[in-house]
Protein backbone atom coordinates (compact mmCIF):
# COMPACT_ATOMS: atom_id res chain seq x y z
CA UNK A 1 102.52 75.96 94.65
CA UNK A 2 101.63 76.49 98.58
CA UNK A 3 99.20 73.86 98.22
CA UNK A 4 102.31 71.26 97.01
CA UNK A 5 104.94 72.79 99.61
CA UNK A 6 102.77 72.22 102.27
CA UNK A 7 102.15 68.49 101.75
CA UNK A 8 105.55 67.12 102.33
CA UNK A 9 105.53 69.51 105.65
CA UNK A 10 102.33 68.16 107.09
CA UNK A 11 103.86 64.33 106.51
CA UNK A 12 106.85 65.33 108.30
CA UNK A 13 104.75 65.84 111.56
CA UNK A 14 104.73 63.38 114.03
CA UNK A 15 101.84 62.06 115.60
CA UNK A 16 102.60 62.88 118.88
CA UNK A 17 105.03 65.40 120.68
CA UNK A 18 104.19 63.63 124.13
CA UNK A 19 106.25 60.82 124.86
CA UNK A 20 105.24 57.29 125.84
CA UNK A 21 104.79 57.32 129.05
CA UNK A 22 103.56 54.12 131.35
CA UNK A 23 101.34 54.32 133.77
CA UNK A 24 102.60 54.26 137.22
CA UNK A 25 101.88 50.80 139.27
CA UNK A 26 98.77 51.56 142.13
CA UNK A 27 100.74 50.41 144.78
CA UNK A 28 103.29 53.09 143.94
CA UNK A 29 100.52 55.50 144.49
CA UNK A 30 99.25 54.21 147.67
CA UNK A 31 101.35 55.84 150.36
CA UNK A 32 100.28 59.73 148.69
CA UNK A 33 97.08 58.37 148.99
CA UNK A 34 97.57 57.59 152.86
CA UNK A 35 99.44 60.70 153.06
CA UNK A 36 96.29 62.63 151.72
CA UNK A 37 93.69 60.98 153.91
CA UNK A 38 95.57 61.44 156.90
CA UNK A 39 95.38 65.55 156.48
CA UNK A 40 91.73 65.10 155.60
CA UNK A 41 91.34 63.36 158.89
CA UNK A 42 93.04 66.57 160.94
CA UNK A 43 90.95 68.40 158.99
CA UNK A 44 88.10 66.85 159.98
CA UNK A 45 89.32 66.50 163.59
CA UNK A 46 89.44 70.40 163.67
CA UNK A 47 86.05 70.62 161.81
CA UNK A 48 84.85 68.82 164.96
CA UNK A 49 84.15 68.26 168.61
CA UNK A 50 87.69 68.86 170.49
CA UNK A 51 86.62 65.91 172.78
CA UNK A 52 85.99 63.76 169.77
CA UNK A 53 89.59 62.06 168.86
CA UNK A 54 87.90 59.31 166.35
CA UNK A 55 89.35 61.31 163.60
CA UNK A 56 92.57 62.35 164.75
CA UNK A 57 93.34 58.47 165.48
CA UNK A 58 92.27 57.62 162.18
CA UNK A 59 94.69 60.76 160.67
CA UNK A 60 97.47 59.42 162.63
CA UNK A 61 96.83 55.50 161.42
CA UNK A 62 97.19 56.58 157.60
CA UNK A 63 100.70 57.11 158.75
CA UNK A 64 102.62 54.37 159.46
CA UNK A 65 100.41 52.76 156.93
CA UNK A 66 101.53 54.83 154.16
CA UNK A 67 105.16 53.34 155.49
CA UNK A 68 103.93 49.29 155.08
CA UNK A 69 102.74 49.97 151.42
CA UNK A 70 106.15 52.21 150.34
CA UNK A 71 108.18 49.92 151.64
CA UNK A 72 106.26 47.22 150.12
CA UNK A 73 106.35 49.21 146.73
CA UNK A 74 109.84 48.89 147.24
CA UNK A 75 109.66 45.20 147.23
CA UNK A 76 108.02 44.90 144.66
CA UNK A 77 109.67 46.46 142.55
CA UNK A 78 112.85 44.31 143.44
CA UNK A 79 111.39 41.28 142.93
CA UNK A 80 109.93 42.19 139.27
CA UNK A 81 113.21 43.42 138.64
CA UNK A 82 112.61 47.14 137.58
CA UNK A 83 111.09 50.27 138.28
CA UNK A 84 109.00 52.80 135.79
CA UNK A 85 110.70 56.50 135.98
CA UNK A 86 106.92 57.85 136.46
CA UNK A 87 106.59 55.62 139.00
CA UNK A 88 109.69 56.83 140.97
CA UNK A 89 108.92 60.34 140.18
CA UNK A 90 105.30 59.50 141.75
CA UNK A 91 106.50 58.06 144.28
CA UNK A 92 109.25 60.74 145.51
CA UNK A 93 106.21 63.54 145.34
CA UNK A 94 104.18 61.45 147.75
CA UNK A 95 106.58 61.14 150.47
CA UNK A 96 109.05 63.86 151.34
CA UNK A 97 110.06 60.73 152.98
CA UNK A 98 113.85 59.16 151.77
CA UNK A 99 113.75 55.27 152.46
CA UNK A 100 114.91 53.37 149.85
CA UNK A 101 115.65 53.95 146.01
CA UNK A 102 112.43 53.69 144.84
CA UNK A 103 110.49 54.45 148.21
CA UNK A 104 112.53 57.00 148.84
CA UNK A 105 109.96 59.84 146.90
CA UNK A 106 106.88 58.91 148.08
CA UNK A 107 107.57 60.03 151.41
CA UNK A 108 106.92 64.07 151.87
CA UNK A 109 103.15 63.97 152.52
CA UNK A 110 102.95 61.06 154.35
CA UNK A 111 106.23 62.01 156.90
CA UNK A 112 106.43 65.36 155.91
CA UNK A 113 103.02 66.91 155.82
CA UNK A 114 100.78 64.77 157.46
CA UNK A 115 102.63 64.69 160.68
CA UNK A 116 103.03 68.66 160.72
CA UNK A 117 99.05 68.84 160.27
CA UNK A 118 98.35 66.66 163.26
CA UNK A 119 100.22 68.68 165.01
CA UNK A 120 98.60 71.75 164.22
CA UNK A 121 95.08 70.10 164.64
CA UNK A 122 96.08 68.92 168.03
CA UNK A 123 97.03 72.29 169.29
CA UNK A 124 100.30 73.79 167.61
CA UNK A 125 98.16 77.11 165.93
CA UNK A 126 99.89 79.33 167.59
CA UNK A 127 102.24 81.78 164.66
CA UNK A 128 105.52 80.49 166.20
CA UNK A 129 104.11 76.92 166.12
CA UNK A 130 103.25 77.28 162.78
CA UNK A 131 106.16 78.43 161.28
CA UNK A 132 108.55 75.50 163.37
CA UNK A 133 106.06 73.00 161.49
CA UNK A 134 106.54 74.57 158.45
CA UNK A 135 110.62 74.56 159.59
CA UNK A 136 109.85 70.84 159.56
CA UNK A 137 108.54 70.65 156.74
CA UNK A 138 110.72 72.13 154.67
CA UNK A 139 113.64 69.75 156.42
CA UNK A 140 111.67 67.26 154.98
CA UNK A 141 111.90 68.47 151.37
CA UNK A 142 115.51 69.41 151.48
CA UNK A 143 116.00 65.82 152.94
CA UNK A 144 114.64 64.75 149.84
CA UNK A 145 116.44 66.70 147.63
CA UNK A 146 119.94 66.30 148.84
CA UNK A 147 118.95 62.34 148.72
CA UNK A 148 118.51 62.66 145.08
CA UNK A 149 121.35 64.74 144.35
CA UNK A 150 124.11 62.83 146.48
CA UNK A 151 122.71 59.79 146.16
CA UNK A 152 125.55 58.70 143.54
CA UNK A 153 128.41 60.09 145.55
CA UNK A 154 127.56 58.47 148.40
CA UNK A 155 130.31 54.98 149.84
CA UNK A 156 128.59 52.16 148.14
CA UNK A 157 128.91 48.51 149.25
CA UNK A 158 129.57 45.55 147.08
CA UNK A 159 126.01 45.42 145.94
CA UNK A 160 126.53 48.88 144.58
CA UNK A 161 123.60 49.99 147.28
CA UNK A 162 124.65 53.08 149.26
CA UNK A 163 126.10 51.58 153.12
CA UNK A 164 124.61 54.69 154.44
CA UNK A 165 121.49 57.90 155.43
CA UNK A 166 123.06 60.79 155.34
CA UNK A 167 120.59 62.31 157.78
CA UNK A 168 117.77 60.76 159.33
CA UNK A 169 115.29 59.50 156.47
CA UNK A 170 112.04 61.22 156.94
CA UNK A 171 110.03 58.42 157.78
CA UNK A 172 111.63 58.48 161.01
CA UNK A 173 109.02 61.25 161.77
CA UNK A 174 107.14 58.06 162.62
CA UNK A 175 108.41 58.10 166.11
CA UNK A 176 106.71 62.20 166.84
CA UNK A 177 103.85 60.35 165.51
CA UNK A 178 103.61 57.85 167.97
CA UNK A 179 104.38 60.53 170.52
CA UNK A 180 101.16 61.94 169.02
CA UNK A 181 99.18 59.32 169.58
CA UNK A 182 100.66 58.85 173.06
CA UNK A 183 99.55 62.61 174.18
CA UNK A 184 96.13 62.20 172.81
CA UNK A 185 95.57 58.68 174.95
CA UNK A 186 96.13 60.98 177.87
CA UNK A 187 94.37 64.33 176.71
CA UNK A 188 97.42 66.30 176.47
CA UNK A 189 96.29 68.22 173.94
CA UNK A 190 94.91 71.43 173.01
CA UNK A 191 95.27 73.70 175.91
CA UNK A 192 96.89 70.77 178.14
CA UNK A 193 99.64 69.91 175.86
CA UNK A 194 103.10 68.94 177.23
CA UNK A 195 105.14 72.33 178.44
CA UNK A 196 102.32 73.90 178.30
CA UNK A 197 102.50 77.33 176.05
CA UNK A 198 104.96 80.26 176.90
CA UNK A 199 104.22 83.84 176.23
CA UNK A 200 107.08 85.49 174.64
CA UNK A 201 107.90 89.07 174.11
CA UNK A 202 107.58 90.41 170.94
CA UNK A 203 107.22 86.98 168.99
CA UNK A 204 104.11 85.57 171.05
CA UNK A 205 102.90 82.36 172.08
CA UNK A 206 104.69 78.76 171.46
CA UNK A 207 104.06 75.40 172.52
CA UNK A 208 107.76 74.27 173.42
CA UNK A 209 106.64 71.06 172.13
CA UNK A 210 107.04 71.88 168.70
CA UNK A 211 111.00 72.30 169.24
CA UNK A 212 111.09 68.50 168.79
CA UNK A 213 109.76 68.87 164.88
CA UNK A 214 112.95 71.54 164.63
CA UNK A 215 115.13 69.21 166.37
CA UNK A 216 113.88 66.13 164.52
CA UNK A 217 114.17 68.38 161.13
CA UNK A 218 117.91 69.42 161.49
CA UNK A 219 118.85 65.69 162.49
CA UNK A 220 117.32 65.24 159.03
CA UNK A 221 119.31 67.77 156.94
CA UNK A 222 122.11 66.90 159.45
CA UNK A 223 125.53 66.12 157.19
CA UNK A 224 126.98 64.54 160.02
CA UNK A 225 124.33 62.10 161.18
CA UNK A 226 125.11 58.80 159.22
CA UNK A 227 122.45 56.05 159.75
CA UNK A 228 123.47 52.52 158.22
CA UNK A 229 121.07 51.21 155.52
CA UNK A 230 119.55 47.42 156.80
């Protein structure tokens, strides 16, 4: 009798609880991948010879290239017509970076992270440094966030595309990375970066140069900042 009520039960199953789920497009997974090697490159920068800026170059390249393959991700996507739901998922962890529907997720380690760890490898270490980078960061994922959640309220054009940021999009963190880049051509770095570092009471040392990653991370959370979409 348990032998017979158990058949019909064991039929019933199906096959697989997980559902079908494509695999994302490489291209999608590119700018995480950009992201990635960029922190590996601080790393390795730090790791290093202080004098030695082959690697923080190279950390601060993977940048703006993990910009040219999202927003060519984007493009390609538009002109096959559709997007996978893994793919966008993907794409928004690899970012923290808001650009465009589909771009718009692969953003927070390449514009989020990576720029934050240059930072630190070039010289923001201090406590208060660290925790205005990780003020940045954070901007970055709340960016994202909202993005995702207001995206559908937002005043849409006759395309049905949204006319507007609300916010800077993340991957306008491009701009403190060329300001990077500038400040390591001429060895402001380190112990002889811009401002110099102050000694406060009671909360320590701080490179007033991070203030621009606070700055640049409340114009990004900013409701009243509106930036029209190209």
């Amino acid at each position: 009798m348990v032998c017979s009520l158990s058949v019909p039960l064991l039929t019933t199953l199906p096959s697989s609880t997980s559902p079908s789920i494509p695999p994302p497009p490489l291209l999608t997974s590119v700018p995480g991948f950009c992201g990635f090697m960029s922190i590996l490159s601080s790393m390795r920068y730090c790791l290093g010879s202080p004098t030695d800026y082959t690697n923080i170059y190279i950390a601060l390249a993977f940048i703006p290239f993990g910009l040219f393959f999202d927003f060519m991700d984007g493009k390609v996507a538009r002109w096959r017509g559709k997007s996978s739901l893994m793919g966008q998922e993907l794409d928004s962890l690899a970012d923290l970076r808001p650009f465009t529907n589909t771009s718009l997720r692969n953003q927070q380690i390449s514009f989020g992270v990576s720029p934050a760890v240059a930072a630190f490898a070039l010289g923001l270490r201090t406590p208060l440094d660290t925790l205005l980078l990780a003020f940045f960061v954070l901007c970055g994922l709340t960016r994202l966030a909202r993005f995702n959640v207001t995206v559908s309220s937002l005043p849409k054009d006759a395309t049905g595309k949204s006319k507007y940021f609300e916010g800077t999009p993340i991957p306008t963190s491009l701009a403190i990375v060329a300001g990077m880049a500038w400040c390591v051509a001429q060895r402001r770095v380190g112990e002889d970066a811009l401002g110099g570092l102050w000694n406060l009471p009671l909360v320590g040392g701080l490179h007033p140069v991070a203030l621009v990653f606070v700055g640049w991370g409340c114009a990004m959370v900013s409701k009243s900042i509106h930036i029209p979409k190209p």
